[in-house]
C-alpha atoms as a PDB file:
ATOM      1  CA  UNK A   1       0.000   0.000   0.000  1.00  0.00           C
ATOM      2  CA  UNK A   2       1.593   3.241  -0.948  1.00  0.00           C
ATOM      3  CA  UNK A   3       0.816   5.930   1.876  1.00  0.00           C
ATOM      4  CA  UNK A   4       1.286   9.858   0.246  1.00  0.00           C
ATOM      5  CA  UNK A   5       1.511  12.767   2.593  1.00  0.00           C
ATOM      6  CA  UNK A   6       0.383  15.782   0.978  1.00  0.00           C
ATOM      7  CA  UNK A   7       3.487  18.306   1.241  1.00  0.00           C
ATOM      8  CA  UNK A   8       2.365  21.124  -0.621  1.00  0.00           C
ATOM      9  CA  UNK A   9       0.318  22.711  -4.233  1.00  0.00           C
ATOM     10  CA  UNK A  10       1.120  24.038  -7.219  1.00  0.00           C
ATOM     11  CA  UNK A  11      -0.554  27.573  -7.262  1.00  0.00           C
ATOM     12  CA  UNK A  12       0.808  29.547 -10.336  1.00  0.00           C
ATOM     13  CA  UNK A  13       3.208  30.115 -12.851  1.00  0.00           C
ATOM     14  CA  UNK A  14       6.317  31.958 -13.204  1.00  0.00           C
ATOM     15  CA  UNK A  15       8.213  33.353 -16.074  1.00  0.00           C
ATOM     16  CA  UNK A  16       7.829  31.926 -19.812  1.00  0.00           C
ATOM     17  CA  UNK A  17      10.165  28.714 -19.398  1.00  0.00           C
ATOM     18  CA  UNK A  18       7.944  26.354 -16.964  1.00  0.00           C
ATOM     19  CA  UNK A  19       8.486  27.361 -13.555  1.00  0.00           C
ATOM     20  CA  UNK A  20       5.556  26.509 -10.902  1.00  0.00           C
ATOM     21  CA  UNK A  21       5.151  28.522  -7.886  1.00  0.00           C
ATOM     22  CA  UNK A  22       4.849  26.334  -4.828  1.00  0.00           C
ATOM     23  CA  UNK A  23       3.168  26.826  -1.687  1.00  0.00           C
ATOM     24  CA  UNK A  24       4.901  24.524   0.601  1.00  0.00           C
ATOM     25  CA  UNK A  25       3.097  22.770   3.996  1.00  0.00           C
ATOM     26  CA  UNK A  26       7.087  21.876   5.134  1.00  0.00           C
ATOM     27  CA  UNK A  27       8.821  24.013   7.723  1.00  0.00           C
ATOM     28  CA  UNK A  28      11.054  25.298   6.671  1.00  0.00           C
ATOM     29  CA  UNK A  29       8.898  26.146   3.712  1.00  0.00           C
ATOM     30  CA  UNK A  30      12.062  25.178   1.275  1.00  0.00           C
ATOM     31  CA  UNK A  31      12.233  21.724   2.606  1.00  0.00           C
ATOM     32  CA  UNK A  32       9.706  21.025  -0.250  1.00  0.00           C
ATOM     33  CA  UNK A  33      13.128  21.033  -2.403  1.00  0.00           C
ATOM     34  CA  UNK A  34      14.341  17.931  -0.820  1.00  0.00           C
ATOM     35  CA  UNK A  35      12.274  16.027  -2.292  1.00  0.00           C
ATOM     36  CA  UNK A  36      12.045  14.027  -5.447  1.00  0.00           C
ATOM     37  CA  UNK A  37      10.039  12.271  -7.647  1.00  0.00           C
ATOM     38  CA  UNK A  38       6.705  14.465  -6.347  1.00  0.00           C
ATOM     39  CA  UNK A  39       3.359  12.878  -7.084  1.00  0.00           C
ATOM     40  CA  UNK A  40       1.044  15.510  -8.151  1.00  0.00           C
ATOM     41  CA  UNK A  41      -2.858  14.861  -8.109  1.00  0.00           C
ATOM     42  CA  UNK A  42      -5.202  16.573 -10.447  1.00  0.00           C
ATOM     43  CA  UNK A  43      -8.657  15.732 -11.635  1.00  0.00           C
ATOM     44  CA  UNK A  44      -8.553  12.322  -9.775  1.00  0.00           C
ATOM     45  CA  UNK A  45      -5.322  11.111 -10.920  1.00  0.00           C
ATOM     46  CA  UNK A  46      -2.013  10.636  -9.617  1.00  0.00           C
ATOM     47  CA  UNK A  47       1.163  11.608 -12.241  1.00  0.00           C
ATOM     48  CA  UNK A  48       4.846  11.264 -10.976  1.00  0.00           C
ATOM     49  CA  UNK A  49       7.033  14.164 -11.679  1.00  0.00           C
ATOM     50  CA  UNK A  50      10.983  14.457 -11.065  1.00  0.00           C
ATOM     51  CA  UNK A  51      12.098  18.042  -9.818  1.00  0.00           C
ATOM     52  CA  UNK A  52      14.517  19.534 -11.709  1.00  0.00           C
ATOM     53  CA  UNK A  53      15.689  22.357  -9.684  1.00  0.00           C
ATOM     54  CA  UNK A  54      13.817  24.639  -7.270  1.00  0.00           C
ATOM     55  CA  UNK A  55      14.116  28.034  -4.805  1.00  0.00           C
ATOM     56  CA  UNK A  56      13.074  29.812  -2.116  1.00  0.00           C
ATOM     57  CA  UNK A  57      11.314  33.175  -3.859  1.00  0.00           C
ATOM     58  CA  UNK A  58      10.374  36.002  -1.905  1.00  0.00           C
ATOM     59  CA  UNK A  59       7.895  34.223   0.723  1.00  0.00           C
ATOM     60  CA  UNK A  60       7.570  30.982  -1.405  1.00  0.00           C
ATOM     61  CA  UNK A  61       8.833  28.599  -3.358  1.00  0.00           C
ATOM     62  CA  UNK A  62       9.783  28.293  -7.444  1.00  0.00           C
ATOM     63  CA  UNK A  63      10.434  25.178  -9.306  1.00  0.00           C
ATOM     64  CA  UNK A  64      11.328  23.637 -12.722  1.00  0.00           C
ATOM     65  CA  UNK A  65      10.181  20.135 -13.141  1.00  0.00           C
ATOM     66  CA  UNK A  66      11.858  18.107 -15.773  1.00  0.00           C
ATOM     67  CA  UNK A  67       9.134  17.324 -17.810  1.00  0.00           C
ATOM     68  CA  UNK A  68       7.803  20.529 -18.196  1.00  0.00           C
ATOM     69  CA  UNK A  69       9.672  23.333 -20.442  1.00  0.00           C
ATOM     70  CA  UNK A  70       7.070  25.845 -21.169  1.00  0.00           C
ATOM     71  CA  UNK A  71       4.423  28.107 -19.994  1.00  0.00           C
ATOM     72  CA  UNK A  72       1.620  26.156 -21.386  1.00  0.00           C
ATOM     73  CA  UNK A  73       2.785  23.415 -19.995  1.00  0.00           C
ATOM     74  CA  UNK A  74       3.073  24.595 -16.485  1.00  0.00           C
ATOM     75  CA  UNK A  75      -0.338  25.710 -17.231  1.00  0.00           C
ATOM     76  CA  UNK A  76      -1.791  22.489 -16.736  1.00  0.00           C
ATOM     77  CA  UNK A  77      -0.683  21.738 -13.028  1.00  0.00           C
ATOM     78  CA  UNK A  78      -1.575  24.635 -11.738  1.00  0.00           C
ATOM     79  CA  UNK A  79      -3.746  23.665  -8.709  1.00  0.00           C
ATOM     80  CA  UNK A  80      -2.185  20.082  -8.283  1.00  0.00           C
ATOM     81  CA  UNK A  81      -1.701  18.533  -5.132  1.00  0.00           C
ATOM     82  CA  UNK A  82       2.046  17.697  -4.116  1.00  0.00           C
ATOM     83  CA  UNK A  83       2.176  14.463  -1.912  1.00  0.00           C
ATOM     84  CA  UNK A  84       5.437  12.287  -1.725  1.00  0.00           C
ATOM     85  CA  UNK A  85       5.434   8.781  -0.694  1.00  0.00           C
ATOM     86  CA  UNK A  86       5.639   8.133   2.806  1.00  0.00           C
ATOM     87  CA  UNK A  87       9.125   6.220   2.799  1.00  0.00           C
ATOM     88  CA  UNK A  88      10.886   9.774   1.393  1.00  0.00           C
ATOM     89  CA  UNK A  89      10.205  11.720   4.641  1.00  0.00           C
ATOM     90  CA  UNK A  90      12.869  11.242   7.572  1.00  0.00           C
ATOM     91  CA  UNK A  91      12.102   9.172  10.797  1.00  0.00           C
ATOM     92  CA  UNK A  92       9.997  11.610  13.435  1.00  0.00           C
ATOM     93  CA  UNK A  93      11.975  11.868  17.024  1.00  0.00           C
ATOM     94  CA  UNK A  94      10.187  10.292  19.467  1.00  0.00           C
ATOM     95  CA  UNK A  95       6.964  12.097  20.598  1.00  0.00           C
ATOM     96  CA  UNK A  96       6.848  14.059  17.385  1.00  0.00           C
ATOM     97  CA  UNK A  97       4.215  12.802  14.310  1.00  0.00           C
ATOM     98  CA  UNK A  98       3.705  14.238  10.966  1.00  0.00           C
ATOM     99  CA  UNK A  99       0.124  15.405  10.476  1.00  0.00           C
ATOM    100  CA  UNK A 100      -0.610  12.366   7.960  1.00  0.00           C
ATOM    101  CA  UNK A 101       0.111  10.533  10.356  1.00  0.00           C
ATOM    102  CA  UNK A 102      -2.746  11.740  12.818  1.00  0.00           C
ATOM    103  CA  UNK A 103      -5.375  11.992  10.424  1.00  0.00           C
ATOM    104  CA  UNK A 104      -7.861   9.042  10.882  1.00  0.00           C
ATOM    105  CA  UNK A 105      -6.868   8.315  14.667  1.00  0.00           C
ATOM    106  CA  UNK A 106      -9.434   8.061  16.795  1.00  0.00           C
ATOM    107  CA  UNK A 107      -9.963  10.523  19.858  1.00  0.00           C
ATOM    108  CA  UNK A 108     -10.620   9.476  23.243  1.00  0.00           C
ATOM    109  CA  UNK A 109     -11.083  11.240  26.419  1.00  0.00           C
ATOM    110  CA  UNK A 110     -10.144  10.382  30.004  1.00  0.00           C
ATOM    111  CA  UNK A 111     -13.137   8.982  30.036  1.00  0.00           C
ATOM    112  CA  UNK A 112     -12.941   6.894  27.654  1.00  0.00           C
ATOM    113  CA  UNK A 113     -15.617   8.615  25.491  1.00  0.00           C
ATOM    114  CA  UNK A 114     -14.879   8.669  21.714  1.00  0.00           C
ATOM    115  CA  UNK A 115     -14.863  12.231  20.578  1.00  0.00           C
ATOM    116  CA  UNK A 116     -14.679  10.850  17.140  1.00  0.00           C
ATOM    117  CA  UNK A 117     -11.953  10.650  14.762  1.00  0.00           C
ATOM    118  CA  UNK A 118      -9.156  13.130  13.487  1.00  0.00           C
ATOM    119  CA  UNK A 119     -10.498  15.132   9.659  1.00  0.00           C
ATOM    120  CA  UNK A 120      -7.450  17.672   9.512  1.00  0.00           C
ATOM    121  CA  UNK A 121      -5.139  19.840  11.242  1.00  0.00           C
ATOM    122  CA  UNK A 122      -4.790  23.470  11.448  1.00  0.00           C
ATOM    123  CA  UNK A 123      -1.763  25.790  11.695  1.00  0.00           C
ATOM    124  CA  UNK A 124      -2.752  29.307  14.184  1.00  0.00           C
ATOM    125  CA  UNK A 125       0.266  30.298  15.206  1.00  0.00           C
ATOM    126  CA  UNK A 126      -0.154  29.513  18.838  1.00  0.00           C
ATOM    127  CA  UNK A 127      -0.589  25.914  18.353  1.00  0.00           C
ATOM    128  CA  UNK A 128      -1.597  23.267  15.713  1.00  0.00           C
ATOM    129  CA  UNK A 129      -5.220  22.127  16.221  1.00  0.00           C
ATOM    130  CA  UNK A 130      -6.904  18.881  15.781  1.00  0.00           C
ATOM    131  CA  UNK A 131      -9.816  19.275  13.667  1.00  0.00           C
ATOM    132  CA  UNK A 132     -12.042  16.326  15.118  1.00  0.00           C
ATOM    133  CA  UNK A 133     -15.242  14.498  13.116  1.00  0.00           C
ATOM    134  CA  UNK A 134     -18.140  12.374  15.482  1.00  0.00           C
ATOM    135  CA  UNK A 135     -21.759  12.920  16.063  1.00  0.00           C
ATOM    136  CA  UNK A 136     -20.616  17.118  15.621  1.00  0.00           C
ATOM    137  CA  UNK A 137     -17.219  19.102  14.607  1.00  0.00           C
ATOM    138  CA  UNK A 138     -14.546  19.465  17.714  1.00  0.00           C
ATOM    139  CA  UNK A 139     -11.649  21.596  17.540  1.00  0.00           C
ATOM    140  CA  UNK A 140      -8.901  20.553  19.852  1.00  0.00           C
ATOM    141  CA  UNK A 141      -5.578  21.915  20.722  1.00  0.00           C
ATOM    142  CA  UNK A 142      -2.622  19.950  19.946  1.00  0.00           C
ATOM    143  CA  UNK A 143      -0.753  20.784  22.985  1.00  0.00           C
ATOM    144  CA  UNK A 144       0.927  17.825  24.293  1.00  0.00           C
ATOM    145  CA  UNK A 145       0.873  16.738  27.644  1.00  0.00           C
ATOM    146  CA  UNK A 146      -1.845  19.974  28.786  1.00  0.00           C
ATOM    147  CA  UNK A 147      -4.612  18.470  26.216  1.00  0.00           C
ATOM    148  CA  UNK A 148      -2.871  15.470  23.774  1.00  0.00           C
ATOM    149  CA  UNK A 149      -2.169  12.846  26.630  1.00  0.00           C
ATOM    150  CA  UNK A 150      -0.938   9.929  24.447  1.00  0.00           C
ATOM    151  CA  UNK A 151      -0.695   9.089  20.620  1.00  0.00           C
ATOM    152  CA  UNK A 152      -0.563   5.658  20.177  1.00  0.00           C
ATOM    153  CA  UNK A 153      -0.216   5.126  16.225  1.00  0.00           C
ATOM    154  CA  UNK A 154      -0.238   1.022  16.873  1.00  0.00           C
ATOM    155  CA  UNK A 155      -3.415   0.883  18.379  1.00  0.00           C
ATOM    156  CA  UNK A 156      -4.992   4.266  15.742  1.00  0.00           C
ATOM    157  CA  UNK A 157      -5.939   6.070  19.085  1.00  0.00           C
ATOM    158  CA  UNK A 158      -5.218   9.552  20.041  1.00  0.00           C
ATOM    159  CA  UNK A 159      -5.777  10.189  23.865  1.00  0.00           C
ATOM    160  CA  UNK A 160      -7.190  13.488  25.159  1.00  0.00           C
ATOM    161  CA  UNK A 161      -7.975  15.988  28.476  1.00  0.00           C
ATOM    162  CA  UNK A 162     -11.141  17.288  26.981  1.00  0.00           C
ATOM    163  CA  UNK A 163     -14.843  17.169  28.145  1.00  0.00           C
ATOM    164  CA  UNK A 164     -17.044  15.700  25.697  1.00  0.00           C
ATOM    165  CA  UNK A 165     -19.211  19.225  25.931  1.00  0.00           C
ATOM    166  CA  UNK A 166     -16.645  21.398  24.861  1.00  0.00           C
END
């Protein structure tokens, strides 16, 4: 089973010879570059690309991929999804997870009350936030050991400090 983790989009063009601008999801934004071949997903297919060279560009990101050498070409992407394959990203430290990797989990309170299961993450500065999906919407801090009490990947469960009424 190949896993992608969605790593940033294609969101327009720049210059005449095929450059893509990139808004990156990695931090640092131009850790994007490290990676290659990029899947990119558009209108419900999945098309393998190799990066040919790439830079950071006033606050994003500009790349040349080899199969692309023109404008019109470049054209076409625009809007594509950029996910690599879950092998190319580097080993997390312990206690640290990549947001793929908490999507789907499910959440469970002290209580042991499923507050149902992880949709998405948000970025708001402060803190990263658990977007949560059960019988309503839940949005949950992702402050570890105040709120987030365990992640336990094996088992798919996400632990939590959080009243089911909140």
């Amino acid at each position: 089973m190949i896993t992608r983790v969605s790593i940033g989009r294609i969101n327009g063009l720049y210059g005449v010879r095929g450059w893509i601008k990139v808004f990156s999801y990695a931090r640092p934004i131009t850790n994007i570059l490290n990676y290659s071949p990029w899947q990119l997903y558009q209108h419900g297919q999945w098309q393998t690309v190799s990066l040919s060279e790439g830079q950071a560009h006033g606050k994003g990101i500009i790349a040349r991929l080899d199969s692309i050498s023109n404008r019109d070409e470049a054209a076409r992407l625009v809007g594509s999804e950029i996910a690599v394959n879950r092998e190319q990203l580097p080993p997390t430290p312990k206690g640290e997870y990549y947001w793929a990797d908490l999507i789907g989990l499910t959440v469970v309170n002290r209580e042991d009350i499923t507050l149902g299961q992880v949709d998405h993450l948000l970025e708001t500065g402060a803190n990263d936030v658990l977007v949560v999906k059960g019988e309503r919407e839940r949005l949950i801090p992702f402050l570890r050991e105040q709120v987030v009490v365990d992640v336990d990947l094996a088992q798919g469960v996400l632990r939590v400090d959080w009243d089911e009424d909140f």
